[in-house]
Protein backbone atom coordinates (compact mmCIF):
# COMPACT_ATOMS: atom_id res chain seq x y z
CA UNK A 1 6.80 -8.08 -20.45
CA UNK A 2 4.25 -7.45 -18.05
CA UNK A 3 3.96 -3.82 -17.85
CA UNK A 4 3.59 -4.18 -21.70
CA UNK A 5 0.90 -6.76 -21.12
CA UNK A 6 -0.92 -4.56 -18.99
CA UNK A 7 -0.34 -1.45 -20.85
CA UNK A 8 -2.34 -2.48 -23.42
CA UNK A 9 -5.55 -1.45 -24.24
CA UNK A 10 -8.19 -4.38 -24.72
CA UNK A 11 -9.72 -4.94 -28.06
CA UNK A 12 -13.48 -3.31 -28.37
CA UNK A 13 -15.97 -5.98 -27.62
CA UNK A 14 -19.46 -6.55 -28.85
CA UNK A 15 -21.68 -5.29 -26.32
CA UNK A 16 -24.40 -7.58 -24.60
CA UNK A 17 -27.56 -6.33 -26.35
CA UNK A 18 -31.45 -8.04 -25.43
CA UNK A 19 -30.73 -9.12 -21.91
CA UNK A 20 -32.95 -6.03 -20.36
CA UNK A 21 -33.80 -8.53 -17.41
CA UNK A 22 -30.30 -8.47 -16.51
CA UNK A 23 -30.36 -6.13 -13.72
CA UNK A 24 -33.11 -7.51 -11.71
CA UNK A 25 -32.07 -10.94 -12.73
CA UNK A 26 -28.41 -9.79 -10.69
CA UNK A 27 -30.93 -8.31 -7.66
CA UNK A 28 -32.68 -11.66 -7.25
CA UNK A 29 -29.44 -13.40 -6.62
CA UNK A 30 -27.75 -10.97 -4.41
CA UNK A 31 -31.39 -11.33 -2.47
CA UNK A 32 -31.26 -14.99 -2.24
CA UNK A 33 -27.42 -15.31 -1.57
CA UNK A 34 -28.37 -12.69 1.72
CA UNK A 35 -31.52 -15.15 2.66
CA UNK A 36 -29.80 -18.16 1.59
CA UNK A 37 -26.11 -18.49 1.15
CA UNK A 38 -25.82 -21.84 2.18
CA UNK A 39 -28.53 -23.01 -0.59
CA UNK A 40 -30.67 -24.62 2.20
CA UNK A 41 -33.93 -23.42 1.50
CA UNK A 42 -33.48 -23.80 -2.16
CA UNK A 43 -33.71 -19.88 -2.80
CA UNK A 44 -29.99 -19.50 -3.78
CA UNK A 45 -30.44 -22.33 -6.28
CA UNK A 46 -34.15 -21.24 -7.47
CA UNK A 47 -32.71 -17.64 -8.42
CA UNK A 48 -29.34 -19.07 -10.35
CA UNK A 49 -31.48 -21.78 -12.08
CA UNK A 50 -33.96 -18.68 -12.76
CA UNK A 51 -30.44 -17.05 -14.51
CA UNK A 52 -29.18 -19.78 -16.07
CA UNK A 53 -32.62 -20.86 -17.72
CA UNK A 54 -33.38 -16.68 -18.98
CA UNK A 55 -29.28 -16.95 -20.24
CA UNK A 56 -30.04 -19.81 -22.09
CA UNK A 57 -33.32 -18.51 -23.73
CA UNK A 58 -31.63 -15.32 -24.74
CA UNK A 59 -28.32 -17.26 -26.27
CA UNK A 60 -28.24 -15.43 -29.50
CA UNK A 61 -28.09 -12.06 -27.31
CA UNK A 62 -25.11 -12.91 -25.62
CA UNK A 63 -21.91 -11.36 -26.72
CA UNK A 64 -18.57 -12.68 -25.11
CA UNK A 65 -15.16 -10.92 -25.73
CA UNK A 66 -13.61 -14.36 -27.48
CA UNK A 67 -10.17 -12.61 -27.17
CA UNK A 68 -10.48 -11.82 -23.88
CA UNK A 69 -11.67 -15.41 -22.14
CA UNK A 70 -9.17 -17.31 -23.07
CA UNK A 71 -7.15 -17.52 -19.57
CA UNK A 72 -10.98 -17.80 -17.91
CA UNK A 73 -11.82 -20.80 -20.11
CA UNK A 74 -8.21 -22.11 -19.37
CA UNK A 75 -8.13 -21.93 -15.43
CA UNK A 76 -11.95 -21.87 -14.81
CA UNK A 77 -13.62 -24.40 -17.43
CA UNK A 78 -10.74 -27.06 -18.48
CA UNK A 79 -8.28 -27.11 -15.59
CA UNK A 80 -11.37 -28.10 -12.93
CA UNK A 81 -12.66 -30.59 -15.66
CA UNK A 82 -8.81 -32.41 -15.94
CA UNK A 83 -8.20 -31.99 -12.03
CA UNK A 84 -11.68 -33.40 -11.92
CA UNK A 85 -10.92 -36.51 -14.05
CA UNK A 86 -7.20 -36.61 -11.58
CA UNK A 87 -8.96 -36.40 -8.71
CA UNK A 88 -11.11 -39.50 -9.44
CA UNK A 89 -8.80 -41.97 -11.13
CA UNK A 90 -5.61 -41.45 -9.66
CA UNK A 91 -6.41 -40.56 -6.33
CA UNK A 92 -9.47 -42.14 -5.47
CA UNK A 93 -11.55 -39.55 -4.67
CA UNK A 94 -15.33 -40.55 -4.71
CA UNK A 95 -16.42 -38.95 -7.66
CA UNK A 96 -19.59 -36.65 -6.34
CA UNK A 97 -17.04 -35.29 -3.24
CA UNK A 98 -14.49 -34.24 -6.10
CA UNK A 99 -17.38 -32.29 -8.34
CA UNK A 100 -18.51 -30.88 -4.87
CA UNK A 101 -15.29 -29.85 -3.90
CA UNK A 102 -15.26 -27.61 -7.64
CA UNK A 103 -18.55 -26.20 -7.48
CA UNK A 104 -17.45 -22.70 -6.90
CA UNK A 105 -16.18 -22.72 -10.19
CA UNK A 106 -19.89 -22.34 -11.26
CA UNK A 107 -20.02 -18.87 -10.36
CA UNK A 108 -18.47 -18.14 -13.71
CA UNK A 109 -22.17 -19.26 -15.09
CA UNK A 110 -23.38 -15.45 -14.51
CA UNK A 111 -20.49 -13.71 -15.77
CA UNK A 112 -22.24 -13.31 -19.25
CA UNK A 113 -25.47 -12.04 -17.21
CA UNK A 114 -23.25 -9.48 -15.39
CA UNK A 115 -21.56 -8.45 -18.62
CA UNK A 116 -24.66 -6.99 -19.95
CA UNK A 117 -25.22 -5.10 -17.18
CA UNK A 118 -22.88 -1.33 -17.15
CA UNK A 119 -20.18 -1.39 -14.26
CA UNK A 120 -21.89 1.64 -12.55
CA UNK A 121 -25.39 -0.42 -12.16
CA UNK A 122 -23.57 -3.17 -11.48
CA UNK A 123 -21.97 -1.84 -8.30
CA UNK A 124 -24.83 -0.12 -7.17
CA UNK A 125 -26.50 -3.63 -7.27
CA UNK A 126 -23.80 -5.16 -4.81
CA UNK A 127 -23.47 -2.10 -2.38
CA UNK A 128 -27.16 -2.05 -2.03
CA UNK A 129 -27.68 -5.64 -1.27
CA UNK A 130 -24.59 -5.73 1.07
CA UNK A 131 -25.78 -2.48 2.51
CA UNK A 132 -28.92 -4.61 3.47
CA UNK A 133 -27.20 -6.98 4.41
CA UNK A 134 -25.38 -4.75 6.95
CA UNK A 135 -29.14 -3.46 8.34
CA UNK A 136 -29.76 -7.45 8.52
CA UNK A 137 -27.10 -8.61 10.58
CA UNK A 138 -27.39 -5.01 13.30
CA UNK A 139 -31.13 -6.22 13.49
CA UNK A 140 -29.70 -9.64 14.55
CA UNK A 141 -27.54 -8.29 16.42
CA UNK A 142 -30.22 -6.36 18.59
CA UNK A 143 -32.64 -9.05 18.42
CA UNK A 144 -30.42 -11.65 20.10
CA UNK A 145 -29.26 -8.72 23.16
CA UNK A 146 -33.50 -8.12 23.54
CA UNK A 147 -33.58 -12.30 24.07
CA UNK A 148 -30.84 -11.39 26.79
CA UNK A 149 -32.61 -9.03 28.23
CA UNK A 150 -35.67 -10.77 28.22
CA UNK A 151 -33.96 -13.64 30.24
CA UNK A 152 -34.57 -16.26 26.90
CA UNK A 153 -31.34 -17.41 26.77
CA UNK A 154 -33.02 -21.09 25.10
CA UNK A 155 -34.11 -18.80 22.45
CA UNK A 156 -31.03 -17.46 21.66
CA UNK A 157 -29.44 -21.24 21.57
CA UNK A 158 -32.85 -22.31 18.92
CA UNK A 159 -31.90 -19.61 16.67
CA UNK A 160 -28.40 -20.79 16.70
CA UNK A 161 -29.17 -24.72 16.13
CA UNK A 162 -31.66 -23.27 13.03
CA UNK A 163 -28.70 -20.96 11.79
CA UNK A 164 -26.59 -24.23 12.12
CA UNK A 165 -28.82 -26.49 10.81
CA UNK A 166 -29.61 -24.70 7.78
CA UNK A 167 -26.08 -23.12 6.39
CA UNK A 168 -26.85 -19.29 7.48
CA UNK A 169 -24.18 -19.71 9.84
CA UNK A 170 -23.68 -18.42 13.76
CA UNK A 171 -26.21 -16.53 15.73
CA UNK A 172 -25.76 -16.47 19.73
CA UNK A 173 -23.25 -16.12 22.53
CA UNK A 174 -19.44 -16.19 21.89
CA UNK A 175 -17.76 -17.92 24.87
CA UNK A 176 -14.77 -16.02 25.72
CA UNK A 177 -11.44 -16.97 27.41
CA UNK A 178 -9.33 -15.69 30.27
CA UNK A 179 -13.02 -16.95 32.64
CA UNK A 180 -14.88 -13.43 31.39
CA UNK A 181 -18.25 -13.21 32.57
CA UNK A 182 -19.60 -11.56 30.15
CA UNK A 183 -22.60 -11.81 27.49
CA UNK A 184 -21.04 -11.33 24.23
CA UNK A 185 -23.44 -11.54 21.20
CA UNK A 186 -22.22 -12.56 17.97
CA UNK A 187 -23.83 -12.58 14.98
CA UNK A 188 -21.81 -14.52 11.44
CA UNK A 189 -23.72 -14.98 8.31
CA UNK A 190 -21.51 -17.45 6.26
CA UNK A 191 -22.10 -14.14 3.31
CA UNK A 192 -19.98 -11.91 6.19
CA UNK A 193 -16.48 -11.33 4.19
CA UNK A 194 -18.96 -10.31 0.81
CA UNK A 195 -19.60 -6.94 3.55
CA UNK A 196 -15.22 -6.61 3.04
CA UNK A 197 -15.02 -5.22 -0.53
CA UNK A 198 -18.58 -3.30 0.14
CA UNK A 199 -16.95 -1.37 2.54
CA UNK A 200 -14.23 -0.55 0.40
CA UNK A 201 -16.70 0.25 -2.60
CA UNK A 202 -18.63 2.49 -0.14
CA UNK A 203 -15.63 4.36 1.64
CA UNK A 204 -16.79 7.90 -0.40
CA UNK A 205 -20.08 7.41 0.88
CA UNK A 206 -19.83 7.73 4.88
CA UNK A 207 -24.03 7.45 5.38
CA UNK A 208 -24.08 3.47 4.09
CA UNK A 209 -20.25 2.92 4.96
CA UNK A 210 -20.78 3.23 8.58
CA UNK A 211 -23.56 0.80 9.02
CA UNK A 212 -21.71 -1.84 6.93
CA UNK A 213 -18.36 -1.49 9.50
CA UNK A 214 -20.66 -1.60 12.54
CA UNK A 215 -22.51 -4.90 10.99
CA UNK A 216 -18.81 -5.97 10.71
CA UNK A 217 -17.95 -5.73 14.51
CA UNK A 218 -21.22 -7.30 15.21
CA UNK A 219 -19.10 -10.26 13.41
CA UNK A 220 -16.78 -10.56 16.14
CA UNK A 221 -14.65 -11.81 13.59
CA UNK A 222 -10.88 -10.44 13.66
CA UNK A 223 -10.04 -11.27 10.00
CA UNK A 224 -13.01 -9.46 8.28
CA UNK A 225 -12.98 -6.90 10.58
CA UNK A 226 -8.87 -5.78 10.16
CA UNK A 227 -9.26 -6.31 6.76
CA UNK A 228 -12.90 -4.31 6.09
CA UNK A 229 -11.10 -1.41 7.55
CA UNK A 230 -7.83 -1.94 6.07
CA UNK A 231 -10.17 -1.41 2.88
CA UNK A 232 -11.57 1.44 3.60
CA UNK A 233 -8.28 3.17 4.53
CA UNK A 234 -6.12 1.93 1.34
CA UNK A 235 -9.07 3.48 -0.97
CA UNK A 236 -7.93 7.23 -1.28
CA UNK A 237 -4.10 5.54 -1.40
CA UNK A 238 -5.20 3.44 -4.76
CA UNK A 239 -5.82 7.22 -6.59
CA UNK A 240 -2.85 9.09 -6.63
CA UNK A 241 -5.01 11.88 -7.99
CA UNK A 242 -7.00 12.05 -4.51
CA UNK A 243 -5.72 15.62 -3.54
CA UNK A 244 -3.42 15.57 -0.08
CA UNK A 245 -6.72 17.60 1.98
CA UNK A 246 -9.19 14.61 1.03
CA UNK A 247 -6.56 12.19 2.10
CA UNK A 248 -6.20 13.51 5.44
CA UNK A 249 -9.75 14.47 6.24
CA UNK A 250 -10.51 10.72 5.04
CA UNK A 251 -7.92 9.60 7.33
CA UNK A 252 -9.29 11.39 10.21
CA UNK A 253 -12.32 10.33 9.75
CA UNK A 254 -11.38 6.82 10.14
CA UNK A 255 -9.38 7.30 13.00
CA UNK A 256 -11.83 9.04 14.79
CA UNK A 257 -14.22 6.40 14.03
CA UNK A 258 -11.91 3.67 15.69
CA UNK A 259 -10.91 5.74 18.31
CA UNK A 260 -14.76 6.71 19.68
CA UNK A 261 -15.20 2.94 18.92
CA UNK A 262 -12.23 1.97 21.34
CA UNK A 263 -13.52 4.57 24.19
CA UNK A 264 -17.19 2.79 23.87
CA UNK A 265 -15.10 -0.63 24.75
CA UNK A 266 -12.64 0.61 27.44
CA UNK A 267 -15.69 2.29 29.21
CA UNK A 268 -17.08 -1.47 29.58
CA UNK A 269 -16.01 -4.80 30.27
CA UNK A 270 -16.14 -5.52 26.31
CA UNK A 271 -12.79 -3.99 26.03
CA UNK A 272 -11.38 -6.68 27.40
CA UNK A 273 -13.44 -8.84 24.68
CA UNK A 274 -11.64 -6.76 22.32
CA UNK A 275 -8.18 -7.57 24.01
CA UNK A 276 -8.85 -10.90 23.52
CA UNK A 277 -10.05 -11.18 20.14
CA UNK A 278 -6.90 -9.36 19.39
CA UNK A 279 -4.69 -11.70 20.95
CA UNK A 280 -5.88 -14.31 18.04
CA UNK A 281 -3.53 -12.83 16.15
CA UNK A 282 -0.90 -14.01 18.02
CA UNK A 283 0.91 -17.39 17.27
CA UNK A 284 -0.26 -17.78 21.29
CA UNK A 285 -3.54 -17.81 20.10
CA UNK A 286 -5.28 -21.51 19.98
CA UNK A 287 -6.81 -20.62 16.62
CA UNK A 288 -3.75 -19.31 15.14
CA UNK A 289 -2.26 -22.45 16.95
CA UNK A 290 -4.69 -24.69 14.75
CA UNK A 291 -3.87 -22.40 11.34
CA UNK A 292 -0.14 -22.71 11.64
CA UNK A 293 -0.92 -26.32 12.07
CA UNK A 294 -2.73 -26.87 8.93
CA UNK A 295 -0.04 -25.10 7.09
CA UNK A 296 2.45 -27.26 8.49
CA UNK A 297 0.91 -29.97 7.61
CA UNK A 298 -0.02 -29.11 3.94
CA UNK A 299 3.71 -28.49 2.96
CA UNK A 300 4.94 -31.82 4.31
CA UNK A 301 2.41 -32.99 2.27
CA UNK A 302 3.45 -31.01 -1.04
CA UNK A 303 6.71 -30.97 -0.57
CA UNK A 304 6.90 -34.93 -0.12
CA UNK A 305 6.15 -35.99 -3.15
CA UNK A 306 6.48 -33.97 -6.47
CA UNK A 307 3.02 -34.97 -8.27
CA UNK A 308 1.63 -33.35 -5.14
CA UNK A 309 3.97 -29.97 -5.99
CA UNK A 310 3.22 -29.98 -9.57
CA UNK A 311 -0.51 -31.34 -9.55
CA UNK A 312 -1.71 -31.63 -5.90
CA UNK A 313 -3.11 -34.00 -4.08
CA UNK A 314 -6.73 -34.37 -5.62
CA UNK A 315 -9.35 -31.88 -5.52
CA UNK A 316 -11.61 -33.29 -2.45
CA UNK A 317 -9.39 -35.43 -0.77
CA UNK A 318 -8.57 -35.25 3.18
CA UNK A 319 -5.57 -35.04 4.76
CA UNK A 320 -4.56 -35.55 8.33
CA UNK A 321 -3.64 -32.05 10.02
CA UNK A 322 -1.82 -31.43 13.22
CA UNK A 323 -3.70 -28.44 14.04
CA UNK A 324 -7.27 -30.55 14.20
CA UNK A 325 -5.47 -33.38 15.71
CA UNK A 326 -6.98 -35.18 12.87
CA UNK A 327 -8.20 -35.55 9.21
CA UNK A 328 -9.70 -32.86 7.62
CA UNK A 329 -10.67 -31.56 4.50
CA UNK A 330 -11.77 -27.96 3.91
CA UNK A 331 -9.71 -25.77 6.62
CA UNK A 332 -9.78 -21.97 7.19
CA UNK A 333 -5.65 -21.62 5.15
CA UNK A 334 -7.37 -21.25 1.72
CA UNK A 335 -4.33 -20.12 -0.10
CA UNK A 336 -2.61 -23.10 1.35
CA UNK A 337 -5.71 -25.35 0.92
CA UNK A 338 -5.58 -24.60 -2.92
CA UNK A 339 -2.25 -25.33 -3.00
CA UNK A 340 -2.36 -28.74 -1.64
CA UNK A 341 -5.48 -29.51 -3.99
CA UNK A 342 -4.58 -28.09 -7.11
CA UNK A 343 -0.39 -27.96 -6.97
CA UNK A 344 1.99 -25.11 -7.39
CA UNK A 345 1.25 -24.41 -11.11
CA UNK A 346 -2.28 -24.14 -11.00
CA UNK A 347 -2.41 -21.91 -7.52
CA UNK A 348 0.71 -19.45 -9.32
CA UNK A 349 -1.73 -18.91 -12.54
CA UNK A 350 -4.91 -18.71 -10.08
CA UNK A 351 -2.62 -16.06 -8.18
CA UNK A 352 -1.39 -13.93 -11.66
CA UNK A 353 -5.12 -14.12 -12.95
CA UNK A 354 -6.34 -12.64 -9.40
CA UNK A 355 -3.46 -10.07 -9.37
CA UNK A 356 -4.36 -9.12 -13.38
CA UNK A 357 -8.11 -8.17 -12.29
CA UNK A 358 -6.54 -6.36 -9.21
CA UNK A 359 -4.25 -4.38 -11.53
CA UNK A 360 -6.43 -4.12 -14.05
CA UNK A 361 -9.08 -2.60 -11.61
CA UNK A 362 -6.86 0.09 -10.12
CA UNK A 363 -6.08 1.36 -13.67
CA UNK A 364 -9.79 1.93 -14.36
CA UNK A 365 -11.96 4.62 -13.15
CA UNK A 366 -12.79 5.84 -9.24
CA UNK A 367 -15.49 3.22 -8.58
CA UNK A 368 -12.97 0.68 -10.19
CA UNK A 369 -9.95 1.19 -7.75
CA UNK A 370 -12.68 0.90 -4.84
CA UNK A 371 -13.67 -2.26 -6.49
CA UNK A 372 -9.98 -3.65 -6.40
CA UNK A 373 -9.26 -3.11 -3.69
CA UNK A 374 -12.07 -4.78 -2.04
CA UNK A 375 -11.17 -7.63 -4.31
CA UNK A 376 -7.31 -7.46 -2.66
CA UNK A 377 -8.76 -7.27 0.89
CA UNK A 378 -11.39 -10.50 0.45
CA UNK A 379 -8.53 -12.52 -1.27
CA UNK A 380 -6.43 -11.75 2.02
CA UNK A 381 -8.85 -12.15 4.31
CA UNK A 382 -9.79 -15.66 2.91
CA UNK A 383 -6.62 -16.53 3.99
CA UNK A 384 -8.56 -16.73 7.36
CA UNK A 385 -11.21 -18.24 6.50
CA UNK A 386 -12.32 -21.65 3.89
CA UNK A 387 -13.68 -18.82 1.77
CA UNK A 388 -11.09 -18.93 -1.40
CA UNK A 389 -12.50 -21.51 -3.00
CA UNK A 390 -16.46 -20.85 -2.64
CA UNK A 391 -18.77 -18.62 -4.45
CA UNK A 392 -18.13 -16.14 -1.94
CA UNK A 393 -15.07 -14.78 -3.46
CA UNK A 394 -16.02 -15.69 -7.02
CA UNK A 395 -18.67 -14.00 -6.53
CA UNK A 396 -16.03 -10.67 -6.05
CA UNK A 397 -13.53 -12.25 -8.38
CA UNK A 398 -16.49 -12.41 -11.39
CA UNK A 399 -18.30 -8.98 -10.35
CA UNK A 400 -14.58 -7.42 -10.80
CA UNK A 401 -14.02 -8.98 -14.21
CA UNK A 402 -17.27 -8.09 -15.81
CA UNK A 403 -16.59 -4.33 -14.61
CA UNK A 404 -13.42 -4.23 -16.37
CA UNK A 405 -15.26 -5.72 -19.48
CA UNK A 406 -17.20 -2.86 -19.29
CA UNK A 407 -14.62 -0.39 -19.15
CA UNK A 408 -12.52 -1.95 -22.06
CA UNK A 409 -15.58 -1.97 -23.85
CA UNK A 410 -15.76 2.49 -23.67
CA UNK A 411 -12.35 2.47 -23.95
CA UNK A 412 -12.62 0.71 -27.20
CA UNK A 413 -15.61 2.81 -28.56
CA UNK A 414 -13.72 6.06 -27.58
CA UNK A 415 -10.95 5.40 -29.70
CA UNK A 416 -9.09 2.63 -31.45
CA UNK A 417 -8.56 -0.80 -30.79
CA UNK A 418 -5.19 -1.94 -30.10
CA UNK A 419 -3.99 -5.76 -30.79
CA UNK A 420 -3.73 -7.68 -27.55
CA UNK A 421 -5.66 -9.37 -24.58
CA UNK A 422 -7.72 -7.85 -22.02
CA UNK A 423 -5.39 -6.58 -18.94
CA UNK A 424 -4.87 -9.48 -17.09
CA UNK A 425 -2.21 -10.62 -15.28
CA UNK A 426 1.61 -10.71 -17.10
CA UNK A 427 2.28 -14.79 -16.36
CA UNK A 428 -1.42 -15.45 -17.26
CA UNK A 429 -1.28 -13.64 -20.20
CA UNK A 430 1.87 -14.93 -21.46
CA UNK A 431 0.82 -18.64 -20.51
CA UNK A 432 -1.96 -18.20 -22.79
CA UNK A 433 -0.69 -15.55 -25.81
């Protein structure tokens, strides 16, 4: 039933016609999520308020797929408005946490901007703004070893309280364990895992690729780094039409590139930074400690009660978690967090729909497949970070739909139309057909 689902070619959609500003209108929000991802300095919200107003103005313009939104409208428009309404009355949850806690959801608002917008542009848009991005955070990177240099150590811990204070996330020294003396800089933007499936979209083009995996050591950050690279080396395995040379002269490339970065870290002290970053991923680890924690804790939660299993435990609400020692809300287990939130029915269909864009992605074109499996690698890695549910992957989950609203769209004008829904995922598509 699925493979039939997915075999399908979608119907031909109307294309998005008057919305010329779309491109730019895309650039200033990749611009202000880099400046201002955490929506502190009002730029993030300026530029989608900018979008939402020109959307609005050019309504009659706007040409959505009808047959092909139904599971989005489903899981991303009236599930979050009845967990919403759950949240509030039968578990208590103050009522602006609860619409907080589902504000991710609104990334959806500039799927009918991206839609207008054809899939090549609109992942040249992304890579270049990530690829920026990457320049930004080496620049930081440099900047806060010159303040080392310089001996202004209290200027390196002001940038850090402003990066704190105003959601751009963590710029400064990483202490380190095992009593290393060492000055390790570390430089997060709370954007970081966006620089995952750029990597991946950029693995064919080694001049902006290498920049963007240096930016993502600079991260210090085990999870985006494993799975950045992971990215890049799954790429030529998502073609099976990538001949057997390329494959090998891509793998070399990569290894070579770890392997000179490995010698540059065993020729210093840092390699034992790297030793112990690595050890996080072992259950020894105090941070993987704290993870298996929080999981432990969410399925005694779920699995105590069976409105919790079906329908979670309110969008919003806390819960107390062995691995803080306390109660929490948001924790770095997305997959699990969602779970406990939203219930096993919801998170399966959230799962299919995610796996249908993945599939339907590495049944596309070149730039498609790269695409994918950037949006397979974020979804994993936000299993490391509370990055699931935020407009960080949405952003990635969206960008991925609209490109394969493009490509149904040629496929539909080269030949035609077959009955059926877009390719989404089998369960999603049979919930909802």
């Amino acid at each position: 039933m699925t493979s039939q689902v997915l075999a399908h070619a979608p119907p031909a959609a109307l294309p998005t016609t008057g919305l010329a500003g779309a491109p730019k209108l895309f650039a200033l929000l990749m611009a202000s999520i880099l400046l201002d991802v955490g929506g502190s300095f009002g730029l993030k919200y300026s530029a989608t308020l900018v979008v939402v107003g020109y959307l609005a103005l050019n309504a009659r313009a706007i040409r959505l797929p009808a047959s092909t939104l139904r599971a989005e409208l489903a899981l991303f428009a009236v599930a979050p408005a009845l967990f919403l309404c759950l949240s509030v009355t039968a578990y208590r949850v103050p009522p602006r946490t609860a619409v907080g806690s589902l504000m991710f959801f609104s990334a959806w608002a500039v799927f009918p901007l991206l839609l207008a917008i054809p899939r090549a542009q609109l992942v040249n848009i992304f890579t270049r703004y990530m690829y920026r991005g990457a320049l930004l955070t080496l620049v930081a990177f440099v900047a806060i070893i010159a303040c080392y240099a310089l001996g202004r150590l209290d200027l390196i811990t002001r940038i850090n309280e402003f990066a704190e204070a105003y959601n751009v996330g963590f710029f400064g020294q990483r202490p380190t364990d095992g009593g290393l003396k060492l000055f390790v800089p570390n430089v997060y933007f709370r954007w970081t895992m966006l620089l995952i499936p750029a990597a991946a979209c950029l693995a064919d083009d080694r001049r902006r690729l290498l920049p963007v995996l240096l930016a993502l050591l600079c991260t210090l950050s085990t999870g985006s780094v494993l799975f950045g690279l992971a990215g890049v080396a799954l790429v030529p395995l998502a073609d099976s039409r990538v001949p057997l040379r390329r494959l090998a002269r891509h793998a070399l490339w990569l290894a070579l590139t770890v392997a000179a970065v490995s010698l540059a870290l065993a020729a210093t002290q840092y390699g034992d930074v790297a030793f112990a970053l690595g050890q996080k991923l072992t259950s020894g680890s105090a941070s993987t400690g704290a993870k298996l924690g929080h999981i432990r804790s969410i399925l005694d939660q779920v699995f105590s009660n069976p409105a919790a299993l079906l329908v979670g435990s309110g969008v919003g609400s806390a819960f107390y978690s062995v691995g803080a020692d306390g109660v929490v809300t948001n924790v770095e287990v997305s997959h699990f967090n969602l779970l406990r939130q939203f219930g096993i029915v919801y998170t399966l269909l959230f799962v299919a729909y995610v796996g249908g864009v993945f599939a339907g992605l590495l049944r596309s074109d070149g730039a498609g497949r790269r695409l994918g499996v950037g949006l397979a690698m974020i979804f994993l890695a936000a299993g490391t970070n509370p990055l699931l549910l935020s407009p960080v992957f949405f952003l990635v989950l969206v960008l991925g739909r609209a490109y394969l609203a493009d490509w149904a769209r040629e496929r539909g004008a080269e030949g035609p139309p077959r009955r059926g829904p877009a390719p989404l995922a089998g369960p999603v598509a049979a919930a909802h057909g």
